[in-house]
N, C-alpha and C. Protein backbone atom coordinates (compact mmCIF):
# COMPACT_ATOMS: atom_id res chain seq x y z
N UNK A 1 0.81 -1.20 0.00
CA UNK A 1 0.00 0.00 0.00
C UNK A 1 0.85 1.27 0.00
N UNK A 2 2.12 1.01 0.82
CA UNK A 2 3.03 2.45 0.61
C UNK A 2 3.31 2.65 -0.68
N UNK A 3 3.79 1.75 -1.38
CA UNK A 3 4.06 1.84 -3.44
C UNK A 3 2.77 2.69 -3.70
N UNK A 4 1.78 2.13 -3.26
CA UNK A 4 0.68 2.97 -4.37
C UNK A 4 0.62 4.29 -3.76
N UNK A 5 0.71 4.31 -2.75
CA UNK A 5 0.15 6.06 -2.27
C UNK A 5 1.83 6.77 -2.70
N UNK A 6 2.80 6.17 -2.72
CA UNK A 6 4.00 6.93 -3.08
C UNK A 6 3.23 6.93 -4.94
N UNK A 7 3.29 6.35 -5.79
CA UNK A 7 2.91 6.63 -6.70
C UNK A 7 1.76 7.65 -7.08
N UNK A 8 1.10 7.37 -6.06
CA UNK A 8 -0.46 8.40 -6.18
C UNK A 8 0.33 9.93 -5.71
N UNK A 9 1.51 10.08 -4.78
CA UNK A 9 2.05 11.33 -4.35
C UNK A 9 2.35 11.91 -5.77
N UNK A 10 3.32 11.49 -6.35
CA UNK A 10 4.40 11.48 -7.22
C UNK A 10 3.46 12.22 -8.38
N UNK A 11 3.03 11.21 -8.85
CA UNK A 11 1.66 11.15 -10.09
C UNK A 11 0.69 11.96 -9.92
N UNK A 12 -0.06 11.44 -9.03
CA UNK A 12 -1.35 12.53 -8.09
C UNK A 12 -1.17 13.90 -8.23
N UNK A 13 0.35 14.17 -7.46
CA UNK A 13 0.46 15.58 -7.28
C UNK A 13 0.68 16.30 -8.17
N UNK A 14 1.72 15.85 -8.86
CA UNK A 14 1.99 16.47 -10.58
C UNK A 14 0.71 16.89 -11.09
N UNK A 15 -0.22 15.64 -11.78
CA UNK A 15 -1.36 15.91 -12.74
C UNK A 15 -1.89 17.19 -11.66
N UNK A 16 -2.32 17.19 -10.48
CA UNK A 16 -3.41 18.49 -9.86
C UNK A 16 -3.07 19.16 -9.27
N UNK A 17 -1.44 19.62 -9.23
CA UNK A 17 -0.49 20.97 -9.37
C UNK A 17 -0.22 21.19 -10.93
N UNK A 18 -0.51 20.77 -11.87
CA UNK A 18 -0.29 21.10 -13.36
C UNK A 18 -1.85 21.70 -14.02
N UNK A 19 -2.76 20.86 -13.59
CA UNK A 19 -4.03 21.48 -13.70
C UNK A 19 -4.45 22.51 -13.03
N UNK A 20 -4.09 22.60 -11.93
CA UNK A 20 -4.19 23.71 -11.10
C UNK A 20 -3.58 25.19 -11.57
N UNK A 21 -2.48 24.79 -11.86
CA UNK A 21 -1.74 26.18 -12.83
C UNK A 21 -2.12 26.70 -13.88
N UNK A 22 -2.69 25.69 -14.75
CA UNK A 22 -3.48 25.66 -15.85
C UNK A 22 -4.77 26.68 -15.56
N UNK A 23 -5.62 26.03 -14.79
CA UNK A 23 -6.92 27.33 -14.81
C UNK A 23 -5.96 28.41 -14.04
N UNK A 24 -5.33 28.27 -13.06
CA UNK A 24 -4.80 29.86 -12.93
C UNK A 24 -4.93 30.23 -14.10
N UNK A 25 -3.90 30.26 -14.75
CA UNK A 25 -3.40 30.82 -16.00
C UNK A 25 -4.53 31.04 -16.85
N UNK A 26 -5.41 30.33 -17.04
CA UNK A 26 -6.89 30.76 -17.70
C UNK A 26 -7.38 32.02 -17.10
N UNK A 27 -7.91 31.82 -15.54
CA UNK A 27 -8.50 32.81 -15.13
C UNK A 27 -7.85 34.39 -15.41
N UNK A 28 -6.58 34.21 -15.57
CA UNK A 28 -6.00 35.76 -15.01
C UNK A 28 -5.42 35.87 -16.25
N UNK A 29 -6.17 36.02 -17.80
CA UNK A 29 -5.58 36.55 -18.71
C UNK A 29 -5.51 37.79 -18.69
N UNK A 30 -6.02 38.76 -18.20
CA UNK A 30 -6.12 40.34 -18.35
C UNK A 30 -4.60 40.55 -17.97
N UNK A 31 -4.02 40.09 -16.85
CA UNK A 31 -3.02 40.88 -16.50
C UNK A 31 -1.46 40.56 -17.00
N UNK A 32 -0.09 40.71 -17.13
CA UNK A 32 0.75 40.20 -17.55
C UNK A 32 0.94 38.76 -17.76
N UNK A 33 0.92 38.19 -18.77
CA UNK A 33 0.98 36.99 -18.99
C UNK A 33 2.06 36.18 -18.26
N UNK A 34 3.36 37.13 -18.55
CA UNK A 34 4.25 36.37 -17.96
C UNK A 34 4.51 36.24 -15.91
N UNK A 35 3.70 36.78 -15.27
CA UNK A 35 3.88 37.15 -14.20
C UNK A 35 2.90 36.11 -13.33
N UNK A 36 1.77 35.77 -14.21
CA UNK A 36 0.39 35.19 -13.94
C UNK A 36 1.00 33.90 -14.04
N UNK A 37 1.67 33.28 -15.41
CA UNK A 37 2.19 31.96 -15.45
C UNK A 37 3.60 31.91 -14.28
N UNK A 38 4.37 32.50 -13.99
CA UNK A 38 5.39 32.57 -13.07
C UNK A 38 4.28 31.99 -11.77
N UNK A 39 3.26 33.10 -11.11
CA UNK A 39 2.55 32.71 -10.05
C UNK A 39 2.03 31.09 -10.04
N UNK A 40 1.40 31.29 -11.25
CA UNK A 40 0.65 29.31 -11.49
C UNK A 40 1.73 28.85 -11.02
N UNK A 41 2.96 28.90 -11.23
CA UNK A 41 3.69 27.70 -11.40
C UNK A 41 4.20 27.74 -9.78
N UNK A 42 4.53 28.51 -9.18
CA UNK A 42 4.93 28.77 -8.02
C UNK A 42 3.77 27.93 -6.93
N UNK A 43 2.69 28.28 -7.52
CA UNK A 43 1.46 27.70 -6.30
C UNK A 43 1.46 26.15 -6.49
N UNK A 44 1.73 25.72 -7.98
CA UNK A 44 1.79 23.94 -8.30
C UNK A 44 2.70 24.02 -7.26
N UNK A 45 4.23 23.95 -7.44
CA UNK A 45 5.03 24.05 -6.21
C UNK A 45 4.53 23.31 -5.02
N UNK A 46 3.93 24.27 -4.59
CA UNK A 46 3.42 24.28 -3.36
C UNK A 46 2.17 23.14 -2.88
N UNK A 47 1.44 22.91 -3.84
CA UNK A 47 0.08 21.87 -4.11
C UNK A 47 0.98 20.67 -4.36
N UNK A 48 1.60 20.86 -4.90
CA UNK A 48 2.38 19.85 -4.96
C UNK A 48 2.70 18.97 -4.01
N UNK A 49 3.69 19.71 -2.81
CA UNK A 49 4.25 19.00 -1.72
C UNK A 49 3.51 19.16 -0.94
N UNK A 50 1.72 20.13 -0.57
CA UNK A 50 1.23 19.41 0.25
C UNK A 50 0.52 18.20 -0.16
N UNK A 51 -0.21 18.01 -1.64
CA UNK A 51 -0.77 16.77 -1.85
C UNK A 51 -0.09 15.23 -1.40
N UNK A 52 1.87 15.83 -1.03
CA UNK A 52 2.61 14.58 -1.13
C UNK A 52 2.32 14.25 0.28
N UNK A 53 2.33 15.16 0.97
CA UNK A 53 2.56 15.31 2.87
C UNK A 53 1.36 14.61 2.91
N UNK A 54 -0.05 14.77 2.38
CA UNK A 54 -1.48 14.58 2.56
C UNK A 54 -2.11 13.18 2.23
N UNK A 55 -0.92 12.61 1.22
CA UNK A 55 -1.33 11.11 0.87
C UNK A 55 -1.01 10.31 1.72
N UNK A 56 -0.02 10.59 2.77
CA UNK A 56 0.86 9.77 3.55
C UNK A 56 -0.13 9.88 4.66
N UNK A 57 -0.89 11.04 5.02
CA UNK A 57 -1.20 11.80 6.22
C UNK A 57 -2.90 10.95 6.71
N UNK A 58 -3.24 10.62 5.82
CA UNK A 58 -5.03 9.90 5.66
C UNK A 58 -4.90 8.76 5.70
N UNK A 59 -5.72 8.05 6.43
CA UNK A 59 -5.84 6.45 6.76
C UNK A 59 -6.05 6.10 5.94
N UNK A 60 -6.62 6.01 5.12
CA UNK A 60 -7.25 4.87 4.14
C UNK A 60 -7.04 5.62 2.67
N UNK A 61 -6.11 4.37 1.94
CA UNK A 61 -5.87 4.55 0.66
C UNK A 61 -7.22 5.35 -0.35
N UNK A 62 -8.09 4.97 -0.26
CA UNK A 62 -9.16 4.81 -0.77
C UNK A 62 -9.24 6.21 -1.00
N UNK A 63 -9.61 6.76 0.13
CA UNK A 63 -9.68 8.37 0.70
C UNK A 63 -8.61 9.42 0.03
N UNK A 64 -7.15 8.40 -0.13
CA UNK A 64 -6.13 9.52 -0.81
C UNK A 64 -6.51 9.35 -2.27
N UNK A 65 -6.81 8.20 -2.75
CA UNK A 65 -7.16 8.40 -4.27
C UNK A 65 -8.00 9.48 -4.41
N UNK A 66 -9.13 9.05 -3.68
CA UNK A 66 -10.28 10.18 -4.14
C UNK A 66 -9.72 11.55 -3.87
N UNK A 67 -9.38 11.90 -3.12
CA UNK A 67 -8.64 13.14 -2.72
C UNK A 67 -8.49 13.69 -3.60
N UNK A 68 -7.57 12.89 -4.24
CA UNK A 68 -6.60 13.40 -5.54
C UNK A 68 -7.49 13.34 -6.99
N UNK A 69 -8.05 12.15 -7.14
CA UNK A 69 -8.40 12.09 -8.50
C UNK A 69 -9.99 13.21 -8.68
N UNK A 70 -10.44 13.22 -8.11
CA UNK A 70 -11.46 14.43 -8.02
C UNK A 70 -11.32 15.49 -8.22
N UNK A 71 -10.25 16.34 -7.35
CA UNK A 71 -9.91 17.64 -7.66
C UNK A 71 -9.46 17.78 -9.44
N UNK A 72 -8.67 16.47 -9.97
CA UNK A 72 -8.38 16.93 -10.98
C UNK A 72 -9.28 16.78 -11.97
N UNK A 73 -10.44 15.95 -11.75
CA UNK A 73 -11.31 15.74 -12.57
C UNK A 73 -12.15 16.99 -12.51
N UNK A 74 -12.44 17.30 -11.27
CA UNK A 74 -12.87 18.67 -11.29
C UNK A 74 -12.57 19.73 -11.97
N UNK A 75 -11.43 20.48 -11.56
CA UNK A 75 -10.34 21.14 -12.29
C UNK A 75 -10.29 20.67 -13.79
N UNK A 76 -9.92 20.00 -14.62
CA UNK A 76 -10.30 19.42 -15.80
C UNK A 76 -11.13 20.07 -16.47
N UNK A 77 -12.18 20.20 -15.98
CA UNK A 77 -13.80 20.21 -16.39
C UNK A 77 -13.77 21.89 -16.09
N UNK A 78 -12.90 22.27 -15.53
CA UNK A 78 -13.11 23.85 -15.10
C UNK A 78 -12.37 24.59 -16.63
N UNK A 79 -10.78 23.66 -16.73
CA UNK A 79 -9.80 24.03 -17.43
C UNK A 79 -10.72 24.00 -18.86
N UNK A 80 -11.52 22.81 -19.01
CA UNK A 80 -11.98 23.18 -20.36
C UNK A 80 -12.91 23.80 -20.87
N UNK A 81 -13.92 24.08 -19.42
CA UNK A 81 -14.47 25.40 -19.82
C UNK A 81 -14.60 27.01 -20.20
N UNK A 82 -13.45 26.67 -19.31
CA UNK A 82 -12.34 28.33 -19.67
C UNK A 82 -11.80 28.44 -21.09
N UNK A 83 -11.37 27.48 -21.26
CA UNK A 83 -10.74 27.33 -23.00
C UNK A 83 -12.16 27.89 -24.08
């Protein structure tokens, strides 16, 4: 069970710190492009290593999948409505 939730960190966190930057970057076209994508990327960063701290942190595997795979499915569905 540690393999999968280390994989779900690794994987998990990437895909919904990458999506996450993504609608940033949607939402805040008005203002400098390059300053807005600098910020996205800074906050993945950060979503990042708490999603990793957070998979380890919850009892039940089950609970960290969903955690994870939701937000990005969510997010997803946000990212392509913005487009």
């Amino acid at each position: 069970m540690i393999f999968f939730r280390f994989i779900l960190a690794i994987l998990g966190g990437y895909a919904l710190s990458a999506v996450t930057a993504m609608c940033i970057a949607l939402m805040f076209t008005e203002t400098i492009k390059g300053s807005t994508v600098l910020s996205a990327t800074m906050l993945a960063f950060v979503i990042h290593c708490a999603v990793f701290i957070w998979v380890f942190m919850v009892q039940s595997t089950l609970k960290a999948w969903l955690g994870v795979v939701v937000p990005i499915v969510i997010l997803s569905l946000v990212y392509w409505l913005l487009r």
